[in-house]
N, C-alpha and C. Protein backbone atom coordinates (compact mmCIF):
# COMPACT_ATOMS: atom_id res chain seq x y z
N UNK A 1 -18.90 -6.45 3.98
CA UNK A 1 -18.07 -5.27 3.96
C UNK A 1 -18.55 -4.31 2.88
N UNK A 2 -18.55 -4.97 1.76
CA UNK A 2 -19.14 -4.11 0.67
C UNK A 2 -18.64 -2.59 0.41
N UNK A 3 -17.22 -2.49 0.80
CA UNK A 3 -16.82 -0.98 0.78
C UNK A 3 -17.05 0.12 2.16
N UNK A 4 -18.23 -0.35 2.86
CA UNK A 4 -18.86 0.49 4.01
C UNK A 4 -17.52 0.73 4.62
N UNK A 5 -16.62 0.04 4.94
CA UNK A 5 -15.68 0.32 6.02
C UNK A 5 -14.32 0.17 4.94
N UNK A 6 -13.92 1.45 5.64
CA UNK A 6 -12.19 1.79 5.64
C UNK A 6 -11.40 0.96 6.40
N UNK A 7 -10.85 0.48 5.34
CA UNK A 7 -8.97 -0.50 5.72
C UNK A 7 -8.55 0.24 7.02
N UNK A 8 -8.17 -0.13 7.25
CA UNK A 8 -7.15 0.26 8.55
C UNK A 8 -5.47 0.32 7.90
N UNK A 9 -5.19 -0.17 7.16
CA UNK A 9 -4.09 -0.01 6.82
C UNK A 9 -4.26 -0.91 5.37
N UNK A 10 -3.13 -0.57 4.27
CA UNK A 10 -3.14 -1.04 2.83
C UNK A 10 -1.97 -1.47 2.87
N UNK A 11 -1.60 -2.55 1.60
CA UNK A 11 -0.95 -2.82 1.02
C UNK A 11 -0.61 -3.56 -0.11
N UNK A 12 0.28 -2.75 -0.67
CA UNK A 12 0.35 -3.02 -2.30
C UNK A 12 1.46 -4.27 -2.91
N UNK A 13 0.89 -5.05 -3.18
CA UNK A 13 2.44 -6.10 -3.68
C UNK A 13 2.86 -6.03 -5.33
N UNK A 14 2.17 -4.98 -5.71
CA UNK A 14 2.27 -4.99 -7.46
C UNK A 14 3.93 -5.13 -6.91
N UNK A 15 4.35 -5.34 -8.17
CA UNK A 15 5.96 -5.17 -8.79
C UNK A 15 6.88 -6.11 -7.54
N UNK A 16 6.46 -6.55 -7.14
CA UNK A 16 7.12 -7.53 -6.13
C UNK A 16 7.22 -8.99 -6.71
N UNK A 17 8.30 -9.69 -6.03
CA UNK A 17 8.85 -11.12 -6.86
C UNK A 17 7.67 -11.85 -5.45
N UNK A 18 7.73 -13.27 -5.83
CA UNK A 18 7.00 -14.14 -4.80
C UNK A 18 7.52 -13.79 -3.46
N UNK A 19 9.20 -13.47 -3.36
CA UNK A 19 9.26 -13.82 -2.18
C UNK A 19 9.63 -12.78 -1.57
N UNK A 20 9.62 -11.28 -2.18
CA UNK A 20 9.79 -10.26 -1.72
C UNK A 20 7.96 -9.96 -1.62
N UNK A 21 6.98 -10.01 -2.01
CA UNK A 21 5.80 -10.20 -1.41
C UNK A 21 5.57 -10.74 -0.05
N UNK A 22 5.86 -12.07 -0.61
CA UNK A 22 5.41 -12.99 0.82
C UNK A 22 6.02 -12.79 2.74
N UNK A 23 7.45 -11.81 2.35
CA UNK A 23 7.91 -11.28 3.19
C UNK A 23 6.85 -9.52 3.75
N UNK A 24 6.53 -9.03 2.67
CA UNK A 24 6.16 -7.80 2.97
C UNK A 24 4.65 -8.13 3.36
N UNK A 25 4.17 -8.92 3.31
CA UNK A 25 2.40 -8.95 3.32
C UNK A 25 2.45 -9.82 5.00
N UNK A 26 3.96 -10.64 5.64
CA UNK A 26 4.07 -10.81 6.78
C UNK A 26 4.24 -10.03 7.61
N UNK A 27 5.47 -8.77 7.24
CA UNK A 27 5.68 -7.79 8.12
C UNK A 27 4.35 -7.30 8.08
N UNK A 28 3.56 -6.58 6.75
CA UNK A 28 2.51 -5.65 7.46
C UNK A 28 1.22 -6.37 8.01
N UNK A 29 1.60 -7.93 8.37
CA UNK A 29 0.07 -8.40 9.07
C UNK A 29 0.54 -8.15 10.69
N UNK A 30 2.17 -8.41 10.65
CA UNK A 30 2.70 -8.28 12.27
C UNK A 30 2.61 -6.59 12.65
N UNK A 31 2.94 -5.55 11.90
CA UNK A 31 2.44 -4.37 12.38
C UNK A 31 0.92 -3.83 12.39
N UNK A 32 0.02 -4.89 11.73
CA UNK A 32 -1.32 -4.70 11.99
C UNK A 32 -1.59 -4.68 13.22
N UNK A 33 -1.29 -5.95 13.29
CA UNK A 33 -2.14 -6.94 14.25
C UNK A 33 -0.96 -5.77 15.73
N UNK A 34 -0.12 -5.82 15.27
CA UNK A 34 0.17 -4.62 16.80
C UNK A 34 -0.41 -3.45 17.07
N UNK A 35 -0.72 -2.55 15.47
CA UNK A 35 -1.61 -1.68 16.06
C UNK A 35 -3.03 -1.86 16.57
N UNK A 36 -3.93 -3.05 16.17
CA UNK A 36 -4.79 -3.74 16.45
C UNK A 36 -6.01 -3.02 15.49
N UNK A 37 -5.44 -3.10 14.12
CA UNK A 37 -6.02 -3.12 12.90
C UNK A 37 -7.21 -4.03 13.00
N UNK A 38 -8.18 -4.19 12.16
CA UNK A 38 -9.12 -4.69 11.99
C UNK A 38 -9.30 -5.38 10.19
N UNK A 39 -8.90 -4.20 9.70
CA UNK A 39 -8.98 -4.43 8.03
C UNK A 39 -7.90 -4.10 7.38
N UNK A 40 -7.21 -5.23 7.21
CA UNK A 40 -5.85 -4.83 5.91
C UNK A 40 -6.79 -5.43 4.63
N UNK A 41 -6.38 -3.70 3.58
CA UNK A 41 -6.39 -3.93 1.91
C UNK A 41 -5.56 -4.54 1.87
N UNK A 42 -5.59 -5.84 0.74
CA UNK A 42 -4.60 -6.55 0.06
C UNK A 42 -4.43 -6.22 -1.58
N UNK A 43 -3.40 -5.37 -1.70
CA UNK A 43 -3.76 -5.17 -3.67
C UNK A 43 -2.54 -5.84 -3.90
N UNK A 44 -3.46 -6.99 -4.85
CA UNK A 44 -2.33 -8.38 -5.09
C UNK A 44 -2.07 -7.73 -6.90
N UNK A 45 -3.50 -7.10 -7.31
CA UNK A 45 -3.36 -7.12 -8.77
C UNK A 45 -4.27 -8.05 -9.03
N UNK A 46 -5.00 -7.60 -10.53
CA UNK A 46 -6.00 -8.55 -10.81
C UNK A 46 -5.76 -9.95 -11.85
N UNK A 47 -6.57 -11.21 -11.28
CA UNK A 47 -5.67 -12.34 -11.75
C UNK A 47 -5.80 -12.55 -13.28
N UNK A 48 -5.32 -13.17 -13.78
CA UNK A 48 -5.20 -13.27 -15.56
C UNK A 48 -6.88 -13.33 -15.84
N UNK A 49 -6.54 -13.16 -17.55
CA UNK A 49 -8.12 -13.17 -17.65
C UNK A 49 -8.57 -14.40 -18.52
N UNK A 50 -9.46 -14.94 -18.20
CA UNK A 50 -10.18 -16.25 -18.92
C UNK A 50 -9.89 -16.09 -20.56
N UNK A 51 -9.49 -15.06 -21.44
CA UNK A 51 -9.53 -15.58 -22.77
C UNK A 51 -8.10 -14.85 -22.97
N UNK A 52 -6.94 -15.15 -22.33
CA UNK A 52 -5.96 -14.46 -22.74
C UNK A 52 -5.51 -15.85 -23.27
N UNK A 53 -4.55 -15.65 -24.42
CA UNK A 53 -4.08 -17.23 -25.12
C UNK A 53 -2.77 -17.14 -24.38
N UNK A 54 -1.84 -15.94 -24.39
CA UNK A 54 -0.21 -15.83 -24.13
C UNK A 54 -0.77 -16.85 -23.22
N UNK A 55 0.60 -17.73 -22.57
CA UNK A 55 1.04 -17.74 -21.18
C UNK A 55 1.54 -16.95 -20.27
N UNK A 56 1.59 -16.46 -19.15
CA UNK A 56 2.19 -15.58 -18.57
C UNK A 56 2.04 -15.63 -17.44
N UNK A 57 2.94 -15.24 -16.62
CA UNK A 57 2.64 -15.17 -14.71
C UNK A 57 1.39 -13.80 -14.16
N UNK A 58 0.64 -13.52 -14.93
CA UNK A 58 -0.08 -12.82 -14.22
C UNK A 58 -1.00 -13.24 -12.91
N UNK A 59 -1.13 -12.85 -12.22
CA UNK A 59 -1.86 -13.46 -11.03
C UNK A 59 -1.19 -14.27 -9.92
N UNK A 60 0.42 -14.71 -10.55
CA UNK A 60 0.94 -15.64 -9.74
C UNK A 60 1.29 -15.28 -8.13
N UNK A 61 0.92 -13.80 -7.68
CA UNK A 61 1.05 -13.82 -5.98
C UNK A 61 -0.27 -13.68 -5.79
N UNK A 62 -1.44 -13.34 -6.46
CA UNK A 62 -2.84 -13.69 -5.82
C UNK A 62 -3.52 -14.82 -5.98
N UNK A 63 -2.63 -15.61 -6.52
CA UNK A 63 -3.08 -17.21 -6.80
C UNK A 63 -1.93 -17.94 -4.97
N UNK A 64 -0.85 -17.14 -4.89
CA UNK A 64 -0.06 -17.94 -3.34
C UNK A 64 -0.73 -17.29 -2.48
N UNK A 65 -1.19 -15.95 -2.07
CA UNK A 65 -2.23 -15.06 -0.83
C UNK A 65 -2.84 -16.32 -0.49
N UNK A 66 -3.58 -17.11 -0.61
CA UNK A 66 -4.13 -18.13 0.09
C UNK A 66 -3.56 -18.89 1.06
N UNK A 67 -2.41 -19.66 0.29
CA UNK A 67 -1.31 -20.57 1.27
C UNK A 67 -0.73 -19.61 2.12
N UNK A 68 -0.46 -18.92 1.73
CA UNK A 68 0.54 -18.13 2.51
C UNK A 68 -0.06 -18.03 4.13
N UNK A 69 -1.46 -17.28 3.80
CA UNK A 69 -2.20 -16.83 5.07
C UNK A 69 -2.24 -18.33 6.00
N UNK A 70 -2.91 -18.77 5.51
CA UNK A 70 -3.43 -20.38 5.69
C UNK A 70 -2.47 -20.66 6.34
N UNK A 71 -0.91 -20.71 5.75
CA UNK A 71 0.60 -21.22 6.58
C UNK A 71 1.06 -20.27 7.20
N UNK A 72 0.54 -18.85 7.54
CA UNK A 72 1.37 -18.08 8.19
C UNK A 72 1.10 -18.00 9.69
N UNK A 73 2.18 -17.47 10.12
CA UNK A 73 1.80 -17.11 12.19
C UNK A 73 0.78 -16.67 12.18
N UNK A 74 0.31 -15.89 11.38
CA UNK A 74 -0.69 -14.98 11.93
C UNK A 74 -2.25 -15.92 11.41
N UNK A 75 -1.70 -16.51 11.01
CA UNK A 75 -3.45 -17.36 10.84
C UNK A 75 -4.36 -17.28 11.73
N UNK A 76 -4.06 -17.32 12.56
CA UNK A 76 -5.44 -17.89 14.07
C UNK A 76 -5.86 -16.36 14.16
N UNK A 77 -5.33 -15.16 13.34
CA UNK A 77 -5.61 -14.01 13.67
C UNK A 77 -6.42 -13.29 12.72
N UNK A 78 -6.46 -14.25 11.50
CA UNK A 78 -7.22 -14.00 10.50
C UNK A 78 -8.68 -14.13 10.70
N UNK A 79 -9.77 -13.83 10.83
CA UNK A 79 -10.96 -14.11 10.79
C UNK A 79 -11.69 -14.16 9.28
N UNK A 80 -11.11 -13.63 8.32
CA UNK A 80 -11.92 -13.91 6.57
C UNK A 80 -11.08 -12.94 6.57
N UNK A 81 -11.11 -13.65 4.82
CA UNK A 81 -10.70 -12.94 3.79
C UNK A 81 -11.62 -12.86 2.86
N UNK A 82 -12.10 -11.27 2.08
CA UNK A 82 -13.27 -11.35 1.05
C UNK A 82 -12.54 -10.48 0.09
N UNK A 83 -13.11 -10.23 -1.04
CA UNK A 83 -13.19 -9.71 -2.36
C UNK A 83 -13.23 -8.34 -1.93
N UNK A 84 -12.35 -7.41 -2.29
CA UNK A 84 -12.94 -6.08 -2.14
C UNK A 84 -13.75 -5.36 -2.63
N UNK A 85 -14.12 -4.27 -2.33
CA UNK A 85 -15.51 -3.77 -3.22
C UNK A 85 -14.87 -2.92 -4.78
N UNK A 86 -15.24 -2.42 -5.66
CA UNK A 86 -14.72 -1.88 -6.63
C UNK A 86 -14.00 -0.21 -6.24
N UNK A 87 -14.79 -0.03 -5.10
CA UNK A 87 -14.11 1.53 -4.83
C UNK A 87 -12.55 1.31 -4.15
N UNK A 88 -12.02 -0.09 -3.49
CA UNK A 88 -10.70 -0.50 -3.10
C UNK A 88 -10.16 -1.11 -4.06
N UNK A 89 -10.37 -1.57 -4.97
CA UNK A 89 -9.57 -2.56 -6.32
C UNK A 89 -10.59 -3.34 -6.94
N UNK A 90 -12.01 -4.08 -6.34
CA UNK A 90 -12.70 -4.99 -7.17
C UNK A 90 -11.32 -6.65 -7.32
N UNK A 91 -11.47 -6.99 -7.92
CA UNK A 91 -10.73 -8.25 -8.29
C UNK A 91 -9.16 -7.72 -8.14
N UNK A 92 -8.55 -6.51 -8.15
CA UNK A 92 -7.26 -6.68 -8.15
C UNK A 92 -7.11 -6.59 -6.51
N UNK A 93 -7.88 -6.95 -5.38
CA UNK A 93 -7.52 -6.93 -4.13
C UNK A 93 -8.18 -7.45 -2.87
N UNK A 94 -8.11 -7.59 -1.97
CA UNK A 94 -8.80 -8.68 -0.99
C UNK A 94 -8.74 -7.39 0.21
N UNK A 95 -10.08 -8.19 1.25
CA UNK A 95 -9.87 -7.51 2.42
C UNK A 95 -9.46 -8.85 3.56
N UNK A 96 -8.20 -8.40 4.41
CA UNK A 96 -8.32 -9.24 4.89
C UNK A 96 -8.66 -8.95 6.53
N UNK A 97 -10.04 -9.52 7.18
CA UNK A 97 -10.38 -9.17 8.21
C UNK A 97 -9.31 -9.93 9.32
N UNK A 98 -8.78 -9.38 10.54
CA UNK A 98 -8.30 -9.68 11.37
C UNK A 98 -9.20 -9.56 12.69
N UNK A 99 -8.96 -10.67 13.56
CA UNK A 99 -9.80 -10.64 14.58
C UNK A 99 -9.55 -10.03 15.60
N UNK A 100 -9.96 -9.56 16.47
CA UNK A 100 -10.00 -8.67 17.82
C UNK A 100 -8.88 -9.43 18.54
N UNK A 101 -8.12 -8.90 19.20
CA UNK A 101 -7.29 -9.40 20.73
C UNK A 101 -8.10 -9.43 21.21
N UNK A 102 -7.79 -10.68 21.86
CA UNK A 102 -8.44 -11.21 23.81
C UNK A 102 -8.34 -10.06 24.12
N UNK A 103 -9.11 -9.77 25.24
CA UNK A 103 -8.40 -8.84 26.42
C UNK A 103 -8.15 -10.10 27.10
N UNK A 104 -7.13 -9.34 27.64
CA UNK A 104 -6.43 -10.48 29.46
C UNK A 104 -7.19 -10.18 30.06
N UNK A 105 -7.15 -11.46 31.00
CA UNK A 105 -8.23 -12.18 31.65
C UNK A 105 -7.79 -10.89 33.01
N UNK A 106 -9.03 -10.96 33.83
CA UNK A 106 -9.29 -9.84 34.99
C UNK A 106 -8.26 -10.53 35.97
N UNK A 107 -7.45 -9.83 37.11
CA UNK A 107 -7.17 -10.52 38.27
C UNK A 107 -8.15 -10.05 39.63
C-alpha cells in the first residue's frame, strides 16, 4: 500500500473507552463493507513508547484492534491488515484491507 491508495473511508477511535471503540470500529466495518469499501484507515493512536517508565494505558485499544477483528463478523471480510504509511498516521494507525464481494453466481 505504501500510501499509493486512498482509504475509502476513516476512522478515528482517539478519546474512546474500550468499549465505546470496539462498538464504533464494528458499525464502520458494517457500513464499509455495504458500501463495498476496499480500505478502512484505522487511527487507533500511537502505542506507548519503549522508554516511558510511568505506567499508563496508552495503546490499550491498538493493543485489542487485533482480537477484536480476528473475533468479529466481519472477519472472513478482512483480507490484511498493515501499518499505515506516515502521510495517514505512520504507527498511530492501520489500514485495514477488506475483500471484494462475490458477485452472485449467474442464472
Amino acid at each position: 500500500m505504501r500510501g499509493s491508495v486512498e482509504p475509502d473511508a476513516t476512522v478515528d477511535l482517539h478519546g474512546h473507552t474500550l468499549t465505546s471503540a470496539h462498538a464504533m470500529l464494528d458499525d464502520a466495518l458494517e457500513r464499509s463493507r455495504a458500501r463495498g469499501d476496499r480500505v478502512v484507515l484505522l487511527i487507533t493512536g500511537k502505542p506507548p513508547r519503549r522508554d516511558s517508565e510511568r505506567p499508563h494505558a496508552r495503546g490499550v485499544i491498538r493493543a485489542a484492534v487485533g482480537d477484536w477483528l480476528y473475533a468479529s463478523r466481519h472477519a472472513g471480510a478482512i483480507a490484511a491488515v498493515r501499518g499505515a504509511s506516515p502521510r495517514h498516521g505512520g504507527a498511530g494507525a492501520l489500514y485495514i484491507i477488506l475483500r471484494r464481494p462475490r458477485a452472485a453466481p449467474k442464472s
